[in-house]
Structure formats: C-alpha cells, structure tokens
C-alpha atoms as a PDB file:
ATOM      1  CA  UNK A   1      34.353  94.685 118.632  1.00  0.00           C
ATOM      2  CA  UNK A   2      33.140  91.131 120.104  1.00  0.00           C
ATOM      3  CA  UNK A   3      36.398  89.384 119.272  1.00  0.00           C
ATOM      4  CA  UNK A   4      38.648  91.527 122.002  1.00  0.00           C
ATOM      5  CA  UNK A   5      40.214  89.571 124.667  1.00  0.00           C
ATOM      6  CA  UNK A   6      39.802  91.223 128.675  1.00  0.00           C
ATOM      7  CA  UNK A   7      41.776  94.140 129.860  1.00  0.00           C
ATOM      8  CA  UNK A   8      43.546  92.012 132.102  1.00  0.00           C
ATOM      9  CA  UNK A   9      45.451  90.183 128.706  1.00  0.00           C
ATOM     10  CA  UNK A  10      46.557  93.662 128.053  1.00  0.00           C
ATOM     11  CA  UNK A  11      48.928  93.610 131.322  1.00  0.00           C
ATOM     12  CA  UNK A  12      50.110  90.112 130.904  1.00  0.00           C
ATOM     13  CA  UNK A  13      50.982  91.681 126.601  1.00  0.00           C
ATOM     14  CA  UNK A  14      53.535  94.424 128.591  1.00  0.00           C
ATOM     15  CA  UNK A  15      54.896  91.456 130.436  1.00  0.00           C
ATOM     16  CA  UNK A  16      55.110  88.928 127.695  1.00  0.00           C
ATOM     17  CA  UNK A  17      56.878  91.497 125.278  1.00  0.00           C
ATOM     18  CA  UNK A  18      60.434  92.814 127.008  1.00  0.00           C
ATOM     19  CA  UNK A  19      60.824  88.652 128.578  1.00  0.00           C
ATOM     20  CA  UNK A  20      60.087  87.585 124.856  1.00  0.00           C
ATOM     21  CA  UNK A  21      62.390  89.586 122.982  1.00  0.00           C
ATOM     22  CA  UNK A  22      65.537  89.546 125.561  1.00  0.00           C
ATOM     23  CA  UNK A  23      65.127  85.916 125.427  1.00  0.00           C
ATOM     24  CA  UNK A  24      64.767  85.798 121.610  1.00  0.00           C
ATOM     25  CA  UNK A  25      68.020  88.504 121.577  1.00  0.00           C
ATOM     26  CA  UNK A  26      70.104  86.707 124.264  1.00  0.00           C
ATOM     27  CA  UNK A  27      69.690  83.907 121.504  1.00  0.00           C
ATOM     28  CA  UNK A  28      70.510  85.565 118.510  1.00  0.00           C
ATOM     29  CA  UNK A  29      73.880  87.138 120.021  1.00  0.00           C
ATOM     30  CA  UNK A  30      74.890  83.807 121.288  1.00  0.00           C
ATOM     31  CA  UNK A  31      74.347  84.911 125.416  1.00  0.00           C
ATOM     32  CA  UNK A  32      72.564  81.520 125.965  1.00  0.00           C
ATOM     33  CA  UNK A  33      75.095  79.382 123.931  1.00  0.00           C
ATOM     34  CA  UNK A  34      77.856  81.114 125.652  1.00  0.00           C
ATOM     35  CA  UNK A  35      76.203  80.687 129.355  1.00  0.00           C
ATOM     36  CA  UNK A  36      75.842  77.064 128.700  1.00  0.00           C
ATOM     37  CA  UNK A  37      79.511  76.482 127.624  1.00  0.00           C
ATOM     38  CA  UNK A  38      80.688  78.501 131.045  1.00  0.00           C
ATOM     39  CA  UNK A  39      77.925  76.430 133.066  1.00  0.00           C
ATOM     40  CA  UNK A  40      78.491  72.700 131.359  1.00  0.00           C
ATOM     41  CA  UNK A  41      81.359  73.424 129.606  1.00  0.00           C
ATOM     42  CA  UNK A  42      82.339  72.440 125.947  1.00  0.00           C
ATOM     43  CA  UNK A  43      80.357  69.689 124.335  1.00  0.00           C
ATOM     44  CA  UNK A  44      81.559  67.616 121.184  1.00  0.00           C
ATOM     45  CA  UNK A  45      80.813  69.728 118.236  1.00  0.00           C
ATOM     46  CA  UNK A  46      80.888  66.960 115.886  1.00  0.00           C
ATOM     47  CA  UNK A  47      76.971  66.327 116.918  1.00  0.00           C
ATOM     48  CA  UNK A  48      75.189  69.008 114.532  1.00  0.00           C
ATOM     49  CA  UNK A  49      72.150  68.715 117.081  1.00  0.00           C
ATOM     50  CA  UNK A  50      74.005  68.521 120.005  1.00  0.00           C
ATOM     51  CA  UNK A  51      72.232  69.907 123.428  1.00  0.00           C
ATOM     52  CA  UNK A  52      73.100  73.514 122.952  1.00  0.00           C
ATOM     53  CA  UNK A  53      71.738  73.520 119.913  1.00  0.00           C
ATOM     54  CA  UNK A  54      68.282  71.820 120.832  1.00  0.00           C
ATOM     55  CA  UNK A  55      68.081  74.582 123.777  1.00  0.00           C
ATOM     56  CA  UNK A  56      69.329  77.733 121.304  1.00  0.00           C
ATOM     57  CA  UNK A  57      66.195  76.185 119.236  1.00  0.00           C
ATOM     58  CA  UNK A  58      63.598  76.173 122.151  1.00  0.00           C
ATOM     59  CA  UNK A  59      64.854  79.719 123.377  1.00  0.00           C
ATOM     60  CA  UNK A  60      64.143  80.799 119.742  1.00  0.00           C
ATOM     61  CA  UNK A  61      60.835  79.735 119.498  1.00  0.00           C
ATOM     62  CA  UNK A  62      60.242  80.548 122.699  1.00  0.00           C
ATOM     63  CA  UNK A  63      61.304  83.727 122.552  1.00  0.00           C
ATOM     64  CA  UNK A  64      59.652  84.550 119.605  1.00  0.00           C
ATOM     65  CA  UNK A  65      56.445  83.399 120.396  1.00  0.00           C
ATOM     66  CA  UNK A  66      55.893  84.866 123.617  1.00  0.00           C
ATOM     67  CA  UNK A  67      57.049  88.122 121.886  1.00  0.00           C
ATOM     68  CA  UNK A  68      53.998  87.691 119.364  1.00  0.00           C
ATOM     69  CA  UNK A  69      51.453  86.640 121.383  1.00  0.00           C
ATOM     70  CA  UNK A  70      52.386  89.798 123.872  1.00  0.00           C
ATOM     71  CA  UNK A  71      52.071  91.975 120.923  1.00  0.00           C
ATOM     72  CA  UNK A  72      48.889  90.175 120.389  1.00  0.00           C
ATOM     73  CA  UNK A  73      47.505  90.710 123.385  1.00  0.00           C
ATOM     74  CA  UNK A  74      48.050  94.575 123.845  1.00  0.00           C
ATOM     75  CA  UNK A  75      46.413  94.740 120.450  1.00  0.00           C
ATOM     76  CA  UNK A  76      43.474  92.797 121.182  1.00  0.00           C
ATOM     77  CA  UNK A  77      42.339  93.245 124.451  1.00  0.00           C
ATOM     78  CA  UNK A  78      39.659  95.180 125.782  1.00  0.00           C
ATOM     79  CA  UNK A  79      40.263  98.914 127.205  1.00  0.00           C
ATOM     80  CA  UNK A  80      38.901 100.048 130.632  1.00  0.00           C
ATOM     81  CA  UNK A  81      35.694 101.731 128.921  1.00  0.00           C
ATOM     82  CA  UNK A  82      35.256 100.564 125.211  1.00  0.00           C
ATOM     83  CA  UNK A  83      33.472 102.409 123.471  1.00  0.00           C
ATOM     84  CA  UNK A  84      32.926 104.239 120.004  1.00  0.00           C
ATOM     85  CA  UNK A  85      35.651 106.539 119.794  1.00  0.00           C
ATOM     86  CA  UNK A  86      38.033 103.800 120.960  1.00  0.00           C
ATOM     87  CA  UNK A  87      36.788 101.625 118.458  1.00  0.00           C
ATOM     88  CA  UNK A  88      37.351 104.397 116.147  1.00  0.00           C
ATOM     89  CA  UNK A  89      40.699 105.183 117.478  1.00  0.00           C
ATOM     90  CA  UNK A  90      41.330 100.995 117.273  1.00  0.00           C
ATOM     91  CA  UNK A  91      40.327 100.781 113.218  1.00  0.00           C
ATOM     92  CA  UNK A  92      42.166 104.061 112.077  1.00  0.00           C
ATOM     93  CA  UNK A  93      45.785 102.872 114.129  1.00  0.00           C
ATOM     94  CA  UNK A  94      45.077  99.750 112.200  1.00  0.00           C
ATOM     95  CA  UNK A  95      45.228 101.512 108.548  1.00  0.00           C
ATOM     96  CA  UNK A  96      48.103 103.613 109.960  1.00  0.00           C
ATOM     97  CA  UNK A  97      50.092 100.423 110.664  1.00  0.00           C
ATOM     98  CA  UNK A  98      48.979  98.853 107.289  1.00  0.00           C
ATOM     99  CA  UNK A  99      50.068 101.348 105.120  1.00  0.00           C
ATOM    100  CA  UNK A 100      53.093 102.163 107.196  1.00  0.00           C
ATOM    101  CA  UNK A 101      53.895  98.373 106.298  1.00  0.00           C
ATOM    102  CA  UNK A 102      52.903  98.643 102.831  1.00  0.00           C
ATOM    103  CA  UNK A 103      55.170 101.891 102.288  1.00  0.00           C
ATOM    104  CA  UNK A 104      58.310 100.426 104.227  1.00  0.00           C
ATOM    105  CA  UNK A 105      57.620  96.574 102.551  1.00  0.00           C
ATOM    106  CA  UNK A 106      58.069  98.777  98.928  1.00  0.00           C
ATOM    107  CA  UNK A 107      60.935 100.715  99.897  1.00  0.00           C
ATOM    108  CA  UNK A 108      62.706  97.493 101.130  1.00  0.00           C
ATOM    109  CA  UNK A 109      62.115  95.920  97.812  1.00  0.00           C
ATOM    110  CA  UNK A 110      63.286  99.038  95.915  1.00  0.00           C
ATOM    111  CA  UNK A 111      66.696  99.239  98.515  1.00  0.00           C
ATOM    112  CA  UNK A 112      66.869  95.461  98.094  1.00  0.00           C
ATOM    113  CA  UNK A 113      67.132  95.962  93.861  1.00  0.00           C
ATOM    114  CA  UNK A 114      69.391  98.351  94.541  1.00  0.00           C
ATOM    115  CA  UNK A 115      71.627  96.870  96.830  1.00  0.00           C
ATOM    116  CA  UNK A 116      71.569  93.630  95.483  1.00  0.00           C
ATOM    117  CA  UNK A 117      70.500  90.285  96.810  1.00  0.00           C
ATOM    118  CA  UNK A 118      70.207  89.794 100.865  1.00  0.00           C
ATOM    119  CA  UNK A 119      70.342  86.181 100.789  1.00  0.00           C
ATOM    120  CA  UNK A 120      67.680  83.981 102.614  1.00  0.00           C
ATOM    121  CA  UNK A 121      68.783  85.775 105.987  1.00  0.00           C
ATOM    122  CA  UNK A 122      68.428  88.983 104.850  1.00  0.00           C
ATOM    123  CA  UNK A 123      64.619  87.996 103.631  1.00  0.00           C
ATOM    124  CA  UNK A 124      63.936  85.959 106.727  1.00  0.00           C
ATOM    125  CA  UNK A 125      64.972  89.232 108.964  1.00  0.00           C
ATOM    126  CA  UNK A 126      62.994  91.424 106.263  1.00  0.00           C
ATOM    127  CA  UNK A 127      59.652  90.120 106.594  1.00  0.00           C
ATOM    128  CA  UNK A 128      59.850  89.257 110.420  1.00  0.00           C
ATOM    129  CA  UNK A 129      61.014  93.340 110.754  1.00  0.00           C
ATOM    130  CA  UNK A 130      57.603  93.901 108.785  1.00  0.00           C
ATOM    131  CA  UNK A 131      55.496  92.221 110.899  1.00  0.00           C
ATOM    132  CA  UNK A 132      57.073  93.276 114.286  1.00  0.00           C
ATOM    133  CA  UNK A 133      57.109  96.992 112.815  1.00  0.00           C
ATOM    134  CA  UNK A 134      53.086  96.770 111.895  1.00  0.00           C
ATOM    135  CA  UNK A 135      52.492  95.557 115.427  1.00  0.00           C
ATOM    136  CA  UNK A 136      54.556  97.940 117.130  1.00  0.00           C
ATOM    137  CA  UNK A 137      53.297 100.638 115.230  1.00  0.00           C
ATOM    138  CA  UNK A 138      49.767 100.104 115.595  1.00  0.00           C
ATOM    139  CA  UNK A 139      50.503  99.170 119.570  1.00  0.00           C
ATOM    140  CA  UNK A 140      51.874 103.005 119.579  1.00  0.00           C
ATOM    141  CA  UNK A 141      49.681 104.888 117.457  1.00  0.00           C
ATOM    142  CA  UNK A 142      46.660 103.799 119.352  1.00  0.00           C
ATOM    143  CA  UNK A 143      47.516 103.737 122.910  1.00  0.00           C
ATOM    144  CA  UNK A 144      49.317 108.059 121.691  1.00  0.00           C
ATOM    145  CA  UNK A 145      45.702 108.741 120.553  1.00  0.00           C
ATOM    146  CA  UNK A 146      44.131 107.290 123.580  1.00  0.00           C
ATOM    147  CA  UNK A 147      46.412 108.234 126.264  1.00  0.00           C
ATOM    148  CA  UNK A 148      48.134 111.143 125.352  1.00  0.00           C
ATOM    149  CA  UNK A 149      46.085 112.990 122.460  1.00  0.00           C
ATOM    150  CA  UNK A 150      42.686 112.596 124.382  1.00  0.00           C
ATOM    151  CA  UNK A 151      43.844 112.610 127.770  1.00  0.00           C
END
C-alpha cells in the first residue's frame, strides 16, 4: 500500500497507546480531579467550568486522542520488509476486525432491546467500545499472523 506511514510511527503507536489510555482512565475514575483537590485544594463548586473541570476536559481529549492516533499508527505504518503476503496478511485482519465489529455492533443492539434503554452514556460508551474493539482487534490479528503464525 502507498498510503502506510514509516516503521518508525509504529514504535511511537506502542508508546502513544498505554500513556493515552491511563491518562484517558485516570480521568474517567476521577484520579486527576482528586490529585488536583490534594495539590490546590478545594475550589468553589458553584463555577460549573471551574479549573478542574477545564483540565478533566483537556486530559479527556487528550487522552483520547493520543490513544487513537497510537492505534492509528500501529495500524498504518510500514513493516520491516513489506511485501505481498503482509499486504495480504494487512487486508484479511482488516475484514476480521470489520465483521468482528459488525457481529458485536448487532448483538449490542439485540442486548440493548432486551435490556432496555442505556441512556446517552450507555450509547456514547457503546460506539466508542466499537471502534476501540475494531482497532484492537485488527492491531492483534495481524501482528499473531505475522509474528507468531509465520514466524
């Protein structure tokens, strides 16, 4: 493929991807919030975007983000010696991940008609599950095949 980014983005991906999502997690379960209030102590919560909450934002996004674009970067970059079978290897981990998305996005639905509404939350943490779980899976299948399978 001409659109792969160099080998070396694929070590900066493994780097990017545990910093991302401990930061994105420390946000989630309220580590940062806490750390600021033991730091700078308690600020006047009648604000609603007070400092904490401007920095819980940025550590989201941040955290998020650099999770992505890690998971991006593993997926897209280059391999030592590229060549047909890898490119092989690279298309079929792609239909694996797509249709493990498709089959896990129509059980969701089904459990969620079952189960009843989840709420905007629920959704929100539905589809962002999806997309981390068509990355990861791809990110494993492929580098299984190459590494281990072949190897």
């Amino acid at each position: 493929m001409k659109y792969l980014l160099p080998h070396r983005f694929k070590k900066i991906g493994f780097v990017i991807i545990p910093m991302g999502l401990s930061l994105w997690l420390a946000m989630q379960l309220d580590y940062i919030n806490r750390l600021l209030v033991n730091i700078f102590g308690q600020l006047d919560t009648n604000y609603v975007w007070s400092t904490y909450h401007i920095v819980n934002i940025i550590a989201a996004i941040l955290g998020f983000f650099s999770f992505l674009a890690g998971l991006y970067f593993v997926s897209f970059s280059r391999e030592k010696e590229e060549d047909e079978m890898i490119q092989k290897i690279r298309l079929d981990s792609f239909q694996f991940a797509a249709l493990l998305q498709i089959i896990l996005m129509i059980t969701g639905f089904v459990f969620m008609m079952i189960a009843g509404d989840p709420g905007q939350n629920g959704m929100l943490i539905f589809f962002i599950a999806l997309i981390f779980l068509f990355w990861l899976s791809f990110i494993g299948r492929f580098n299984y095949i190459l590494h281990v399978k072949y190897k």
